[in-house]
N, C-alpha and C. Protein backbone atom coordinates (compact mmCIF):
# COMPACT_ATOMS: atom_id res chain seq x y z
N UNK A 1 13.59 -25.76 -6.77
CA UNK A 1 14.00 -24.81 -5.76
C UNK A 1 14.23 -25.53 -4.44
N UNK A 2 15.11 -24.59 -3.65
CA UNK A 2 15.26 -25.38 -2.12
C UNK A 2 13.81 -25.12 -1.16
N UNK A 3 14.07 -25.68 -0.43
CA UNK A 3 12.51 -25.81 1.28
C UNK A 3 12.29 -24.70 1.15
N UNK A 4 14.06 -24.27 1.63
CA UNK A 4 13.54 -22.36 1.72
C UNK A 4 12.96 -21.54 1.02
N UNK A 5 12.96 -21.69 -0.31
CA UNK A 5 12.76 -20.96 -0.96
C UNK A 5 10.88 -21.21 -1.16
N UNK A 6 10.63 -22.08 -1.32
CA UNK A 6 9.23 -22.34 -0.91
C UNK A 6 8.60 -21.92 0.03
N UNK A 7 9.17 -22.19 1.26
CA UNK A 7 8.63 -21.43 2.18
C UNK A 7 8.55 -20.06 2.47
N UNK A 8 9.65 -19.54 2.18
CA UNK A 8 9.75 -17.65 2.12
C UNK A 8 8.74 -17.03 1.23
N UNK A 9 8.62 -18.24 0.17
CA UNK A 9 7.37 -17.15 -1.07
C UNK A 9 6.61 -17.47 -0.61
N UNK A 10 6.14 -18.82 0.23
CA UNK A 10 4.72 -18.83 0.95
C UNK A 10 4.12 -17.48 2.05
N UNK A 11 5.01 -17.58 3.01
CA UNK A 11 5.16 -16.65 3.84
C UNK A 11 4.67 -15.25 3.58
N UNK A 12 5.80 -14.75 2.00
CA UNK A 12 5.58 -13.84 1.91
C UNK A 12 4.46 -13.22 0.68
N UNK A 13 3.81 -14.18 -0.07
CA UNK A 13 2.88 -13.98 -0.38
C UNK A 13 1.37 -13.94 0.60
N UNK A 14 1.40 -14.20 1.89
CA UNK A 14 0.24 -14.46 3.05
C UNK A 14 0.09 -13.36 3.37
N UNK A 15 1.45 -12.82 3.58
CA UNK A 15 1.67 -11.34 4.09
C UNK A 15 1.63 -10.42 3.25
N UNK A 16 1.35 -11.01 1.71
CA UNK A 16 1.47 -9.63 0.67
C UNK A 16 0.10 -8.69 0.39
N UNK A 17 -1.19 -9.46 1.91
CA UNK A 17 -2.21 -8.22 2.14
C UNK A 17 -3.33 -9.57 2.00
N UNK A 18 -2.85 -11.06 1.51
CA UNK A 18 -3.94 -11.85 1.79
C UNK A 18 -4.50 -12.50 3.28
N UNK A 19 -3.64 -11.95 4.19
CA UNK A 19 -4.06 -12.08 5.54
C UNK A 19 -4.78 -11.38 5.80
N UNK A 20 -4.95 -10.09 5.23
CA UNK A 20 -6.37 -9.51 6.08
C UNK A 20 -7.44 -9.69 5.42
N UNK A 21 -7.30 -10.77 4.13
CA UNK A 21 -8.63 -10.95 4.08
C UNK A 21 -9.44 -11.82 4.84
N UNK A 22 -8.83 -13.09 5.58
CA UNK A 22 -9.17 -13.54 6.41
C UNK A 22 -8.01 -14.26 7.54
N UNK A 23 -8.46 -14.50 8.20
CA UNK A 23 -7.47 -15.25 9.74
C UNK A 23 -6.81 -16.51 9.18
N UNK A 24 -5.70 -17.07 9.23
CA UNK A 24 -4.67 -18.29 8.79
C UNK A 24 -4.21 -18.20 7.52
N UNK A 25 -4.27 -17.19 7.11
CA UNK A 25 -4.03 -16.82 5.23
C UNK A 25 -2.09 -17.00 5.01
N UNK A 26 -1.62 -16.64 6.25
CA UNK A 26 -0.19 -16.68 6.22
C UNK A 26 0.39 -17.81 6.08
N UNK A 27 -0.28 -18.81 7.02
CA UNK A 27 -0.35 -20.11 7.86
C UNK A 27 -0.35 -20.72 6.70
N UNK A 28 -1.26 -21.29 5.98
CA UNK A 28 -2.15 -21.69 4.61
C UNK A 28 -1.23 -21.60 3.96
N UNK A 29 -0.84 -20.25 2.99
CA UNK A 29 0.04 -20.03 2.51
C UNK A 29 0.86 -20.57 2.24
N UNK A 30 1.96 -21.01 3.79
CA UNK A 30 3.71 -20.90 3.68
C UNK A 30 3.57 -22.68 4.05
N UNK A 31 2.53 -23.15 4.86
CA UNK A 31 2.05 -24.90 4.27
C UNK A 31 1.72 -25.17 3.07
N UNK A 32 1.04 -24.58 2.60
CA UNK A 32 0.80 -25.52 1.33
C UNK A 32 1.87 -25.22 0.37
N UNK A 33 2.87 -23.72 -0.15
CA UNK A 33 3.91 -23.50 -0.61
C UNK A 33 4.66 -24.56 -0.60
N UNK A 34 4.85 -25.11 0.60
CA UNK A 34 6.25 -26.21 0.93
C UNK A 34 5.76 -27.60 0.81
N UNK A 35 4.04 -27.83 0.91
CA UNK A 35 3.66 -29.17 1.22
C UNK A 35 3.79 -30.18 -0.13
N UNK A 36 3.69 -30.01 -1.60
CA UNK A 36 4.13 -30.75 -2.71
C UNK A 36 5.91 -31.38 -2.41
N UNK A 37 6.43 -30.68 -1.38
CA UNK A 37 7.75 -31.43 -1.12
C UNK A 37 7.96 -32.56 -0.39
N UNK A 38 6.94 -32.92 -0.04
CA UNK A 38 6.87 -33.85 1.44
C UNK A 38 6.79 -35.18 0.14
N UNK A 39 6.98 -35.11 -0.81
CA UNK A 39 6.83 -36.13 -1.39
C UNK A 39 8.73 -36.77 -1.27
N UNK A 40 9.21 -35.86 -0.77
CA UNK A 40 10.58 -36.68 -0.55
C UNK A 40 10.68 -37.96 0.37
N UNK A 41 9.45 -37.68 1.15
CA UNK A 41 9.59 -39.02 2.18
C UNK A 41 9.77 -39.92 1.76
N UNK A 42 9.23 -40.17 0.24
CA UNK A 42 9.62 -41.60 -0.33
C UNK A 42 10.75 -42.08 -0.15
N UNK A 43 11.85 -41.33 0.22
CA UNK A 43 12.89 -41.46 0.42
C UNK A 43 13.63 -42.57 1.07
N UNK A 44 12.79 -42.68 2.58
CA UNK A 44 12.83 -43.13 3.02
C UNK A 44 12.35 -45.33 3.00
N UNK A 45 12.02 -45.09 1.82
CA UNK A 45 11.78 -46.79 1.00
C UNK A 45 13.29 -47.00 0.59
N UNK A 46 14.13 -46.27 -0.16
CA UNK A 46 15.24 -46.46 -0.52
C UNK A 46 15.74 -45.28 -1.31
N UNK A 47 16.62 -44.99 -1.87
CA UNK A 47 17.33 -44.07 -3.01
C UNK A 47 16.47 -43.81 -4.07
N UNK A 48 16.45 -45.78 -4.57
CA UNK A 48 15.67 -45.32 -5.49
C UNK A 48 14.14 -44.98 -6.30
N UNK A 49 13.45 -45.65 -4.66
CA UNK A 49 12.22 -44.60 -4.39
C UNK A 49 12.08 -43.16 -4.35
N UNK A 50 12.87 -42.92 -3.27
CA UNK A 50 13.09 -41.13 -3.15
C UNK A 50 13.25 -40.45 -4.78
N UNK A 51 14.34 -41.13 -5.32
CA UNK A 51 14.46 -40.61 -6.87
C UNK A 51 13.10 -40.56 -7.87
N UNK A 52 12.51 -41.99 -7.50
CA UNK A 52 11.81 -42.09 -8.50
C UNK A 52 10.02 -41.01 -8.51
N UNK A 53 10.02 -41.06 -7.28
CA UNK A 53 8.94 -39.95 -6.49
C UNK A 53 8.99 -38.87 -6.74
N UNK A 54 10.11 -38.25 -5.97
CA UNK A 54 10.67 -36.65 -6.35
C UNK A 54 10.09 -36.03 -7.53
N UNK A 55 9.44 -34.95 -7.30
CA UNK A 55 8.60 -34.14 -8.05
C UNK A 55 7.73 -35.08 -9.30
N UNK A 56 7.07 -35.84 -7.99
CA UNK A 56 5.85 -36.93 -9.28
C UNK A 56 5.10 -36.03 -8.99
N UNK A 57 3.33 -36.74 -8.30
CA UNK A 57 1.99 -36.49 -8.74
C UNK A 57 2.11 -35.23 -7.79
N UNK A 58 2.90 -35.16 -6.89
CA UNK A 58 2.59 -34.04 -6.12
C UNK A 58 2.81 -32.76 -6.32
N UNK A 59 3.57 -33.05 -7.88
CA UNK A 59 3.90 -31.86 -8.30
C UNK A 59 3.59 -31.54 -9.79
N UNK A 60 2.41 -31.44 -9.89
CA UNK A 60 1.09 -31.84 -10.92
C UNK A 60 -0.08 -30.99 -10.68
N UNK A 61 -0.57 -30.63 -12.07
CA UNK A 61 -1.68 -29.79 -11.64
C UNK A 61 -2.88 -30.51 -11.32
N UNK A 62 -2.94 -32.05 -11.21
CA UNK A 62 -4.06 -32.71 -10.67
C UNK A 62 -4.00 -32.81 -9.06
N UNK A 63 -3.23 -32.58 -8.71
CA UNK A 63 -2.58 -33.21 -7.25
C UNK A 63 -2.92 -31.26 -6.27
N UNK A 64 -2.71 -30.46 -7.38
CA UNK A 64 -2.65 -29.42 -6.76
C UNK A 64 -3.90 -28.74 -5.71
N UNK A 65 -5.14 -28.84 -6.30
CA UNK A 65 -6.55 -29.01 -6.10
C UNK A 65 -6.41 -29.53 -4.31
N UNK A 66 -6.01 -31.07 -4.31
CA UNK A 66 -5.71 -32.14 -2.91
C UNK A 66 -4.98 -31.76 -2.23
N UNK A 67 -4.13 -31.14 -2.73
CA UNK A 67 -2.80 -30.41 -1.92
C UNK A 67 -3.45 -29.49 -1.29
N UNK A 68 -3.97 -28.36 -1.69
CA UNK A 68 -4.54 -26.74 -1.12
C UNK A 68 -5.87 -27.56 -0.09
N UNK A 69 -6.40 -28.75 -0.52
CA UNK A 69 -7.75 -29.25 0.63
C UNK A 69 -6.99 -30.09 1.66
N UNK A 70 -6.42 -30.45 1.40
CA UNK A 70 -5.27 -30.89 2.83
C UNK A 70 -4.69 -30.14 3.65
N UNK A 71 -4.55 -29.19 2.77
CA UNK A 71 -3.41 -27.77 3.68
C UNK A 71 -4.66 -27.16 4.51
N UNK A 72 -5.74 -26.68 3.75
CA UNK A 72 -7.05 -26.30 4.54
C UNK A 72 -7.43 -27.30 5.78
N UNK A 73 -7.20 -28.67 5.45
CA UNK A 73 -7.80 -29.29 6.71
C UNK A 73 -6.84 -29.41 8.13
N UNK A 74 -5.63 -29.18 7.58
CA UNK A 74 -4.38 -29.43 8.46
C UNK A 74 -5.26 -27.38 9.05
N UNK A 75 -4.84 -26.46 8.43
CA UNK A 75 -5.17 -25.51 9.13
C UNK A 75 -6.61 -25.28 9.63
N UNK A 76 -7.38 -26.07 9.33
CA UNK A 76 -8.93 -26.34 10.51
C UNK A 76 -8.64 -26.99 11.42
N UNK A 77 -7.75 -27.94 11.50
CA UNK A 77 -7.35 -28.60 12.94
C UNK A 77 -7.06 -27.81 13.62
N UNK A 78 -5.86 -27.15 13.25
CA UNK A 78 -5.36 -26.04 14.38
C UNK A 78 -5.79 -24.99 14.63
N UNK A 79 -6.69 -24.30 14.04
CA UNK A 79 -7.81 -23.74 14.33
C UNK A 79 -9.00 -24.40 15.17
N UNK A 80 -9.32 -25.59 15.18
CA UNK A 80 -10.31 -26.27 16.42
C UNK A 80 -9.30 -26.39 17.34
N UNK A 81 -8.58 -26.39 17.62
CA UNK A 81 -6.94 -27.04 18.68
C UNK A 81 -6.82 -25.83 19.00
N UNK A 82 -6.81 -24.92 18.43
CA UNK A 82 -6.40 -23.24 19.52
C UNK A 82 -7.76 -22.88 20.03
N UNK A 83 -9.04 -23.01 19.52
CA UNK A 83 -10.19 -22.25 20.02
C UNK A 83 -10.43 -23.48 21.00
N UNK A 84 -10.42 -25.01 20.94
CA UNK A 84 -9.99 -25.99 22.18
C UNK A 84 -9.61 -25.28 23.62
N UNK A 85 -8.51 -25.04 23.10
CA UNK A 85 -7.64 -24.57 24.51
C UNK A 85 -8.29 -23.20 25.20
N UNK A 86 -8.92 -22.32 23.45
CA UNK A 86 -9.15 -21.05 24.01
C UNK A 86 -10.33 -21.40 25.37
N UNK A 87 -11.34 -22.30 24.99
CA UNK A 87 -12.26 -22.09 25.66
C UNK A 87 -12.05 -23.02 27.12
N UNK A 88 -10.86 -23.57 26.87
CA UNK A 88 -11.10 -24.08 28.63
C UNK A 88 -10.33 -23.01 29.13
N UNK A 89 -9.49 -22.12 28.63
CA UNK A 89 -9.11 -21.27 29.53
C UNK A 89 -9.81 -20.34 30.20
N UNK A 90 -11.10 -19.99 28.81
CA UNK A 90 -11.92 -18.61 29.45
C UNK A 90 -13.17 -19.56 30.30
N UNK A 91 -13.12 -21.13 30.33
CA UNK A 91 -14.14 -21.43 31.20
C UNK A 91 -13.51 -21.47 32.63
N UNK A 92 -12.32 -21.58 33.12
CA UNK A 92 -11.71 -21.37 33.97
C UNK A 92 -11.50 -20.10 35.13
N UNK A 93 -11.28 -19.19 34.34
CA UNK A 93 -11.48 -17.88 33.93
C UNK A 93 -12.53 -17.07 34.63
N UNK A 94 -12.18 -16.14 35.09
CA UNK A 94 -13.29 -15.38 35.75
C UNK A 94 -13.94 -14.43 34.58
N UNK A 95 -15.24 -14.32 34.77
CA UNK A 95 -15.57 -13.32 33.40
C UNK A 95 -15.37 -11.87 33.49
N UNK A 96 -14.92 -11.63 34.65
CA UNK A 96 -14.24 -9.93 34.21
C UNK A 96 -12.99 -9.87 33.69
N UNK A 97 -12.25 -11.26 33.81
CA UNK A 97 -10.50 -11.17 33.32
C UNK A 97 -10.35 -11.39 31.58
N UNK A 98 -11.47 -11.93 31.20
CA UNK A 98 -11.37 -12.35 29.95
C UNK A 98 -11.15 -10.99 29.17
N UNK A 99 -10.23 -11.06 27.99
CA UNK A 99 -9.74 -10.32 27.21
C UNK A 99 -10.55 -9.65 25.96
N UNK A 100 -10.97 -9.14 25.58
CA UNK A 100 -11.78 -8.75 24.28
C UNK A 100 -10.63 -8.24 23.61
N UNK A 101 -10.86 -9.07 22.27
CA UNK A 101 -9.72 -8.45 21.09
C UNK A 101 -10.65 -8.21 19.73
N UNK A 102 -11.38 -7.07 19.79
CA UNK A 102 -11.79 -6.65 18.28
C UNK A 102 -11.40 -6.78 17.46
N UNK A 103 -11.76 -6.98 16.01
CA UNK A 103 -10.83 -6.84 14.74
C UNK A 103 -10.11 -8.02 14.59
N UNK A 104 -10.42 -9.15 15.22
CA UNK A 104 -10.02 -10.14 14.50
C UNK A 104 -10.50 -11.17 13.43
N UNK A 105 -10.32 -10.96 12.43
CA UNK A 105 -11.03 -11.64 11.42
C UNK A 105 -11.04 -13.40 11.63
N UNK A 106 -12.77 -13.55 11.09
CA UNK A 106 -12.51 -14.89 11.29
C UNK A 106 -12.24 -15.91 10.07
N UNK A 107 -11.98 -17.18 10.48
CA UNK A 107 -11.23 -17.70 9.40
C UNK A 107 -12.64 -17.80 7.79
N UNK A 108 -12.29 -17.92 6.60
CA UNK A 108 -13.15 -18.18 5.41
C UNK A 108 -12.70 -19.32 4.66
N UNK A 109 -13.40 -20.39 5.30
CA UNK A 109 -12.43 -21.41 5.22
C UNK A 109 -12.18 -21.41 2.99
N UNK A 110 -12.60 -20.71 2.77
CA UNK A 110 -13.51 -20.98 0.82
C UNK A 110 -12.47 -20.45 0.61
N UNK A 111 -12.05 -18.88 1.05
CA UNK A 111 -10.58 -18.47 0.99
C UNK A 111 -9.40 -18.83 1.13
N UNK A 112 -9.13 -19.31 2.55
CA UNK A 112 -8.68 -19.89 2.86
C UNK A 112 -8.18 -21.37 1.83
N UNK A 113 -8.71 -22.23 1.15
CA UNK A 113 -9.00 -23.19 0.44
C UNK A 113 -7.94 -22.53 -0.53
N UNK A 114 -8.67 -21.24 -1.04
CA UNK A 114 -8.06 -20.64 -2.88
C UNK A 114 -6.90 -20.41 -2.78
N UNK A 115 -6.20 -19.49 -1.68
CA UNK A 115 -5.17 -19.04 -0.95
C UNK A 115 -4.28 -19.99 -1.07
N UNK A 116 -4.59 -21.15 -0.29
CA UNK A 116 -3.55 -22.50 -0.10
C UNK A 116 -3.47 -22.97 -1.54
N UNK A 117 -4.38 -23.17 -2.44
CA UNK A 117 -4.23 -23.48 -4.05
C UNK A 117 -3.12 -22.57 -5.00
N UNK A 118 -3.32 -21.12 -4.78
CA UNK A 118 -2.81 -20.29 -5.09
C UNK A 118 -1.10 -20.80 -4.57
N UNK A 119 -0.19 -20.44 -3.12
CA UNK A 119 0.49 -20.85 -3.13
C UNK A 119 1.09 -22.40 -3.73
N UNK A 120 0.06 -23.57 -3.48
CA UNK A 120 0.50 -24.97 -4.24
C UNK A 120 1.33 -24.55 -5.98
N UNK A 121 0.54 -23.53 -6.67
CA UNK A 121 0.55 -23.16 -7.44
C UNK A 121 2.19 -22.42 -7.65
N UNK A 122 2.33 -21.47 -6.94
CA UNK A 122 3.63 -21.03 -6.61
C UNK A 122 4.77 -22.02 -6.14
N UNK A 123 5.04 -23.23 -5.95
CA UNK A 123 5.41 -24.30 -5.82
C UNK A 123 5.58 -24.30 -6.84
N UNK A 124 5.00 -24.99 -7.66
CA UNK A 124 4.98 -25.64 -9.11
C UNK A 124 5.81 -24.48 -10.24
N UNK A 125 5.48 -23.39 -9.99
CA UNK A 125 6.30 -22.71 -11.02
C UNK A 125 7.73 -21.67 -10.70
N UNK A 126 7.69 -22.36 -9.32
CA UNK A 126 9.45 -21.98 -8.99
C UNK A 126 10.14 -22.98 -9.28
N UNK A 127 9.49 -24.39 -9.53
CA UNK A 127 10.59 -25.57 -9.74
C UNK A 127 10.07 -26.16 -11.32
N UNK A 128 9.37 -24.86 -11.56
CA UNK A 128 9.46 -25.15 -13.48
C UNK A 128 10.70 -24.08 -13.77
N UNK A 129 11.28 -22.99 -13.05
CA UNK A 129 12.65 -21.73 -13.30
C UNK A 129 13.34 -22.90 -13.40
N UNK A 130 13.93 -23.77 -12.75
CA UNK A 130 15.18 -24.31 -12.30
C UNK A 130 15.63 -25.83 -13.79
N UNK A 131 16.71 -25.83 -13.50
CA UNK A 131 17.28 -26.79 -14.41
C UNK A 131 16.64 -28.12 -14.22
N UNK A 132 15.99 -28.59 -13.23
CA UNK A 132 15.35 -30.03 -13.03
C UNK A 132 14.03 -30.08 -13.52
N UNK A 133 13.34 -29.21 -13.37
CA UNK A 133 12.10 -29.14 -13.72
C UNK A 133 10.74 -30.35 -13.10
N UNK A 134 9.40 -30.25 -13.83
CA UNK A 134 8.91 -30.94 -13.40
C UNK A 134 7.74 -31.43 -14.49
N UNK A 135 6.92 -32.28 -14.21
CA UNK A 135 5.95 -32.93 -15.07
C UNK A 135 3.91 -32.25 -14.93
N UNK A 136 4.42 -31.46 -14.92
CA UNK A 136 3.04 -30.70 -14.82
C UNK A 136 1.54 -31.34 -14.80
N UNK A 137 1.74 -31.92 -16.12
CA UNK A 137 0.44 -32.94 -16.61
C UNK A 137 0.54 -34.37 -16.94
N UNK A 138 1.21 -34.45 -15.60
CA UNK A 138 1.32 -36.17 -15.19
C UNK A 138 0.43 -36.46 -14.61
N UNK A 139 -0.32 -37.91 -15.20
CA UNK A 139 0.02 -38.81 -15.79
C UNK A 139 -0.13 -38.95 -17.12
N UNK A 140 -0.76 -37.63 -17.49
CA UNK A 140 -1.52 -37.42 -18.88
C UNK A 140 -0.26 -37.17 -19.76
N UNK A 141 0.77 -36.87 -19.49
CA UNK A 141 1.55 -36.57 -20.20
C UNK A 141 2.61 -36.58 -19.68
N UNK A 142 3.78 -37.49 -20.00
CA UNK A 142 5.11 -37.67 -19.08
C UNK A 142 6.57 -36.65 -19.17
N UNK A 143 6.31 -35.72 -20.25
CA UNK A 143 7.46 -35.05 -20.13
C UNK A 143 7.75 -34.42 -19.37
N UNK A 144 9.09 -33.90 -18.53
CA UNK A 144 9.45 -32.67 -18.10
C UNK A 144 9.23 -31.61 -18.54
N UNK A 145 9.28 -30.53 -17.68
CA UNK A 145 9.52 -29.06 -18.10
C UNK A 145 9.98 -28.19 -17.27
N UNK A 146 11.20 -27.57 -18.13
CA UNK A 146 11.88 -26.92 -17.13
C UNK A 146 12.45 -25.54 -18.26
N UNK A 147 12.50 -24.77 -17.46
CA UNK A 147 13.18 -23.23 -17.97
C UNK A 147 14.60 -23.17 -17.94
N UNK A 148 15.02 -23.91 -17.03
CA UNK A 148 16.74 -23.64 -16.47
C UNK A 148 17.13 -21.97 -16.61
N UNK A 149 16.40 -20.94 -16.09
CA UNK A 149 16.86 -19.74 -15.42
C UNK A 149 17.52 -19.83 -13.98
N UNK A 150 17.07 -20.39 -13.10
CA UNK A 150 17.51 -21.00 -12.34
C UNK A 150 17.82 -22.10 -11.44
N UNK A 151 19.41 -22.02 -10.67
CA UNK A 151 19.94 -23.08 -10.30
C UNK A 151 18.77 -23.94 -8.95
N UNK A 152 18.93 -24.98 -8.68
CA UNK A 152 17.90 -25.83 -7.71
C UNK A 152 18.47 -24.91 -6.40
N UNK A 153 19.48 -24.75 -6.26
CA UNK A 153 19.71 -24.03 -4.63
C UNK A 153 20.19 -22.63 -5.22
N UNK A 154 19.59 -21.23 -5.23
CA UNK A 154 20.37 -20.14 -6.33
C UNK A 154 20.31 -18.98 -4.58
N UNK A 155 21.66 -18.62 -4.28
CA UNK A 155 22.02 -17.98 -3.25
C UNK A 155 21.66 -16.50 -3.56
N UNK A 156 21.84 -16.28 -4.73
CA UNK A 156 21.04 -14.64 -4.87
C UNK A 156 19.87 -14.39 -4.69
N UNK A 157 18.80 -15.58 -4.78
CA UNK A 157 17.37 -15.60 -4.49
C UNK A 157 17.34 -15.50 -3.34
N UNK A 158 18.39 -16.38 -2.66
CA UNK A 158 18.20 -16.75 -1.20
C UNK A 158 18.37 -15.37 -0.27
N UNK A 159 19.30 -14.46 -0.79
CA UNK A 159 19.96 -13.32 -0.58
C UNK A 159 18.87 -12.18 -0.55
């Protein structure tokens, strides 16, 4: 499948009611959805690095597990990095100006964790639809697998 298309099912699985179970569920989500792609950087060694990379370990159900605890730690950063900022603002801050916002759930990071696995997961079996397919249980096992229902860029999905 294309970026986009990874990312939209991330997105919109965050929003399909797993955000209110806890705070960054969207976030989580629509990163880790897209993050097994970043393996294109290989790309950048040559052609035929990029080729030879493209949907390896990162797109594996061993890799998937590392993937969703990376995506969790990338969204604990920015979660310490916004409550960072939050608190020099409200130390600045006079204490009658400060804002009270009830009802905001706080983050679970355990959820959070399953959530980001869950999408990694959704990754892996939008680019098992498509004609290229991928190696699921690599290194344990080198074949492809692919459905070929759909095309790698399919505009009606996109639509």
């Amino acid at each position: 499948m294309d970026p986009l298309t990874h990312f939209l099912t991330g997105a919109n699985l965050g929003r399909s009611g797993f955000n209110r179970k806890t705070a960054y569920a969207t976030l989580a989500m629509t990163l880790a959805a897209e993050a097994p792609d970043l393996d294109i950087f290989w790309g950048f060694r040559g052609p035929l690095a990029g080729f030879e990379h493209h949907r390896g370990i990162t797109h594996t159900f061993i890799a998937a597990p590392v993937i969703a605890l990376a995506t969790t730690a990338v969204v604990w950063l920015i979660h310490k990095w916004k409550n960072g900022r939050k608190s020099k603002v409200r130390r600045e801050a006079r204490p009658q100006m400060q804002p009270v916002r009830p009802g905001l759930p706080s983050p679970r990071w355990v959820l959070i964790y399953l959530f980001a696995l869950l999408a990694d997961l959704s990754h892996l079996l939008l680019d098992y639809t498509n004609n290229y397919g991928l190696r699921p249980f690599f290194p344990f096992n080198p074949r492809w697998y692919e459905r070929s229902i759909v095309w790698i860029v399919d505009p009606y999905l996109l639509l």
